[in-house]
N, C-alpha and C. Protein backbone atom coordinates (compact mmCIF):
# COMPACT_ATOMS: atom_id res chain seq x y z
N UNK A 1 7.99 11.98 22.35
CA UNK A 1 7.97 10.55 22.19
C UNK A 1 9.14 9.91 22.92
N UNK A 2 10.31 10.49 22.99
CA UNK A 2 11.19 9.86 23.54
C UNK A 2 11.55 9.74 24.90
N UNK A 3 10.57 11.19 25.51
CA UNK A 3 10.51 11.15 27.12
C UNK A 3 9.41 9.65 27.74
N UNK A 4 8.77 9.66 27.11
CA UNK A 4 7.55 8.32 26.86
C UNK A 4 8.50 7.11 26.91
N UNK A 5 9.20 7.08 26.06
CA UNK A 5 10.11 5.45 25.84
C UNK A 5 11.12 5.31 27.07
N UNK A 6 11.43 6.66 27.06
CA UNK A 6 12.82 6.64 28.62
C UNK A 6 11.76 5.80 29.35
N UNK A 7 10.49 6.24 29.84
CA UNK A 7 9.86 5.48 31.07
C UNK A 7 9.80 4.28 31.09
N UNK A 8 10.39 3.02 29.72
CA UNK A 8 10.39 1.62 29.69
C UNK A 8 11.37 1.58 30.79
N UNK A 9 13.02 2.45 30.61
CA UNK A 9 14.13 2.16 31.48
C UNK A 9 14.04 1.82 32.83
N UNK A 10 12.62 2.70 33.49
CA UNK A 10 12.45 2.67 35.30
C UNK A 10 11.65 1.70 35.70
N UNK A 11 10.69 1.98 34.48
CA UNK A 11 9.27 1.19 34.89
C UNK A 11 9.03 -0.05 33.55
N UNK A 12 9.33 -1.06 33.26
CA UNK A 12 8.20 -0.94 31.44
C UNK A 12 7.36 -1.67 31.92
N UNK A 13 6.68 -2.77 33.26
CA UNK A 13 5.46 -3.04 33.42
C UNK A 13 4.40 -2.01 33.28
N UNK A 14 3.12 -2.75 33.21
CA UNK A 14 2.37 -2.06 33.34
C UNK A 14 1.78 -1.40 34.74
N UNK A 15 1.71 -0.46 34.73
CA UNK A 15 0.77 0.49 36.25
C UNK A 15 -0.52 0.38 36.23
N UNK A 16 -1.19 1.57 37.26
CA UNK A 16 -1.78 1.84 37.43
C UNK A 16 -2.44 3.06 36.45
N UNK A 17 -1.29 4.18 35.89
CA UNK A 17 -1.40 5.03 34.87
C UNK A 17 -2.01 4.91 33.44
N UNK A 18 -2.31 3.23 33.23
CA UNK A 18 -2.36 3.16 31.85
C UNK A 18 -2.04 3.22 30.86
N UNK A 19 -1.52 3.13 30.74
CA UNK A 19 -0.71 3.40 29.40
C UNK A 19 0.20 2.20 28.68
N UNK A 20 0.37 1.45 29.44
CA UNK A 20 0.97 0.26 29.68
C UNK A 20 0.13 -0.76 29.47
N UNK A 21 -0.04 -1.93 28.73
CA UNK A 21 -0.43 -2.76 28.96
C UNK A 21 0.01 -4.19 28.20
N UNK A 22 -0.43 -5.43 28.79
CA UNK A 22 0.29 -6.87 28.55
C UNK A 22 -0.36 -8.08 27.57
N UNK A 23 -0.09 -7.95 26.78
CA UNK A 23 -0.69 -9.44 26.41
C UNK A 23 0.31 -10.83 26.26
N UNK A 24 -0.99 -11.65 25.96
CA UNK A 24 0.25 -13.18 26.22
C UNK A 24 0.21 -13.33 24.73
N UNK A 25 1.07 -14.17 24.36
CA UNK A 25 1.47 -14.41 23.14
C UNK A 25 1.54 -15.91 23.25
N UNK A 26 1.31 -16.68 21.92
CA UNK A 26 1.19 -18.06 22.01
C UNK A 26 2.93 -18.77 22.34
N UNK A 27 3.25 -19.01 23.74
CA UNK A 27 4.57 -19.61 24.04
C UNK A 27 5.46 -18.78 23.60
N UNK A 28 4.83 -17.58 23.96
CA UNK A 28 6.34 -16.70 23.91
C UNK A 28 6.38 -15.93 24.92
N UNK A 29 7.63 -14.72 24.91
CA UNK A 29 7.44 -13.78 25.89
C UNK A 29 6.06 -13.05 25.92
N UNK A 30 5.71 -12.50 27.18
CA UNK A 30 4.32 -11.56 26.90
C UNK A 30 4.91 -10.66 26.31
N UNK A 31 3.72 -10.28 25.52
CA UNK A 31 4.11 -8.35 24.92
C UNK A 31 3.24 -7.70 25.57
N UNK A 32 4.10 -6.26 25.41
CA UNK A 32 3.95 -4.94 26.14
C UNK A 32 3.50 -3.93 25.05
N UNK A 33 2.23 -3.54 25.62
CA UNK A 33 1.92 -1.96 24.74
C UNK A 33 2.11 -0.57 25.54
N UNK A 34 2.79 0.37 24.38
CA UNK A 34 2.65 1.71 25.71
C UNK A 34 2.02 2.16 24.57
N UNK A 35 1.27 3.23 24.73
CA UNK A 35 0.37 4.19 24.03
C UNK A 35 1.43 5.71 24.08
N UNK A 36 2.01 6.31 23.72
CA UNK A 36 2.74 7.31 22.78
C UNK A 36 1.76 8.45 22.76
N UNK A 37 1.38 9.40 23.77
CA UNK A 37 0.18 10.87 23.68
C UNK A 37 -0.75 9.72 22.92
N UNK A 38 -1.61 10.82 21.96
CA UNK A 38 -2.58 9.80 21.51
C UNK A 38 -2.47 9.57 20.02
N UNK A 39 -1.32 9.75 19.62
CA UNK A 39 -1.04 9.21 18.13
C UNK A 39 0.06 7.68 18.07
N UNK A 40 0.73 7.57 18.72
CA UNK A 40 1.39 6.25 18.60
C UNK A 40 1.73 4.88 20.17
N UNK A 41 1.75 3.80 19.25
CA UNK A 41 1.90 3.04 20.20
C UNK A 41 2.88 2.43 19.84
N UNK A 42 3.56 1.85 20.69
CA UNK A 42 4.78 1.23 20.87
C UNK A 42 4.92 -0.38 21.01
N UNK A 43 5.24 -1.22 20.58
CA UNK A 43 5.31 -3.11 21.07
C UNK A 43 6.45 -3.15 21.50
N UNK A 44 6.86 -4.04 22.68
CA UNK A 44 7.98 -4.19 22.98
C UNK A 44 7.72 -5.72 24.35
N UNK A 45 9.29 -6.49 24.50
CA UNK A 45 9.42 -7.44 24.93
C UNK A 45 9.84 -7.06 26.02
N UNK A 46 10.06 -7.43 27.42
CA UNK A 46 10.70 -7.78 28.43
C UNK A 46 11.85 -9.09 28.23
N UNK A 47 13.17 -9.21 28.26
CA UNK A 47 13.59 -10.39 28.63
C UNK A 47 15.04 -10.25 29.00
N UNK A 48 15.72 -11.39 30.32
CA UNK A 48 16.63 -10.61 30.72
C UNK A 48 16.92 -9.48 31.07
N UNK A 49 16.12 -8.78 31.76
CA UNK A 49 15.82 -7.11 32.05
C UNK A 49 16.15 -6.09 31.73
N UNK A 50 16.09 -6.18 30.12
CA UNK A 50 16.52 -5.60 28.83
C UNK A 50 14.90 -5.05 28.77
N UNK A 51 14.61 -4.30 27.88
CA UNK A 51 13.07 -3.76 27.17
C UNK A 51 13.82 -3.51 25.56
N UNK A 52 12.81 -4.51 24.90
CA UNK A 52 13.25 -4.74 23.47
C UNK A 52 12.19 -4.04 22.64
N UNK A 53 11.98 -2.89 22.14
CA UNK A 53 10.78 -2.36 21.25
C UNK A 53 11.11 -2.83 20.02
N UNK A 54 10.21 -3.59 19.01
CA UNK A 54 10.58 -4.38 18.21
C UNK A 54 8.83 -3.70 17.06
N UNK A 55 8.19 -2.85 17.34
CA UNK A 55 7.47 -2.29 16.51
C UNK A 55 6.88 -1.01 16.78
N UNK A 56 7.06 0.11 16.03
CA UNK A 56 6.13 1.45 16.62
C UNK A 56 5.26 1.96 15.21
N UNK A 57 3.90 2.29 15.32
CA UNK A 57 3.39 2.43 14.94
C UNK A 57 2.04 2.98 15.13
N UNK A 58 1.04 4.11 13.89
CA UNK A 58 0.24 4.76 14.37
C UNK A 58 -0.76 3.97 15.65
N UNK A 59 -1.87 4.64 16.00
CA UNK A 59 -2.84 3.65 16.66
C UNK A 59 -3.65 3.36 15.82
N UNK A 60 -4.03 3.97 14.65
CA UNK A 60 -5.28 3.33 13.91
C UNK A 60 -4.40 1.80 13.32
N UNK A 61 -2.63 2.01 12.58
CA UNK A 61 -2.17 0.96 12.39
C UNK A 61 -2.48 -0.61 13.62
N UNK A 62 -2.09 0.04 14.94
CA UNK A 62 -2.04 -1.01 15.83
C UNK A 62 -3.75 -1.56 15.79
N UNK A 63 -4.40 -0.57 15.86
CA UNK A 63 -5.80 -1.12 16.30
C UNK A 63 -6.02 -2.00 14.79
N UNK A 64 -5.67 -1.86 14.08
CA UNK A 64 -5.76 -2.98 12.93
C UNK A 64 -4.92 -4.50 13.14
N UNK A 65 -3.92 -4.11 13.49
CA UNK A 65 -2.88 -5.42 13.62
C UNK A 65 -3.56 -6.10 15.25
N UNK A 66 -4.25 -5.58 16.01
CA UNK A 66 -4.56 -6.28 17.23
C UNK A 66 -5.99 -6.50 17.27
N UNK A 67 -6.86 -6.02 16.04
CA UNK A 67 -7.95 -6.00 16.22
C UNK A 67 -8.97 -5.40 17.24
């Protein structure tokens, strides 16, 4: 899991790899999902070119909280 999170440091947009991905948020920063192997996903902010993870949790949790 933690070799996974290092990759916010180089990269935390999203690629081509998948794993990554963006949503908009109502007037806020966009949020960022990374997917964690296939048991966890990660939320996190971009700002000031900082990467802020501010929730981790299973995927069945996330797929509930994002619908």
């Amino acid at each position: 899991m933690r070799s996974k999170m290092s990759l916010l440091s180089g990269n935390p947009y999203p690629a081509k790899d998948g794993d990554k991905e963006r949503f908009t948020s109502h007037g806020k920063d966009p949020v960022y999902r990374l997917h964690i192997r296939h048991s966890y996903t990660a939320f996190y902010r971009i700002k000031g070119g900082c990467v802020y993870v501010y929730d981790l949790m299973t995927i069945e949790q996330a797929h509930k909280k994002t619908g």
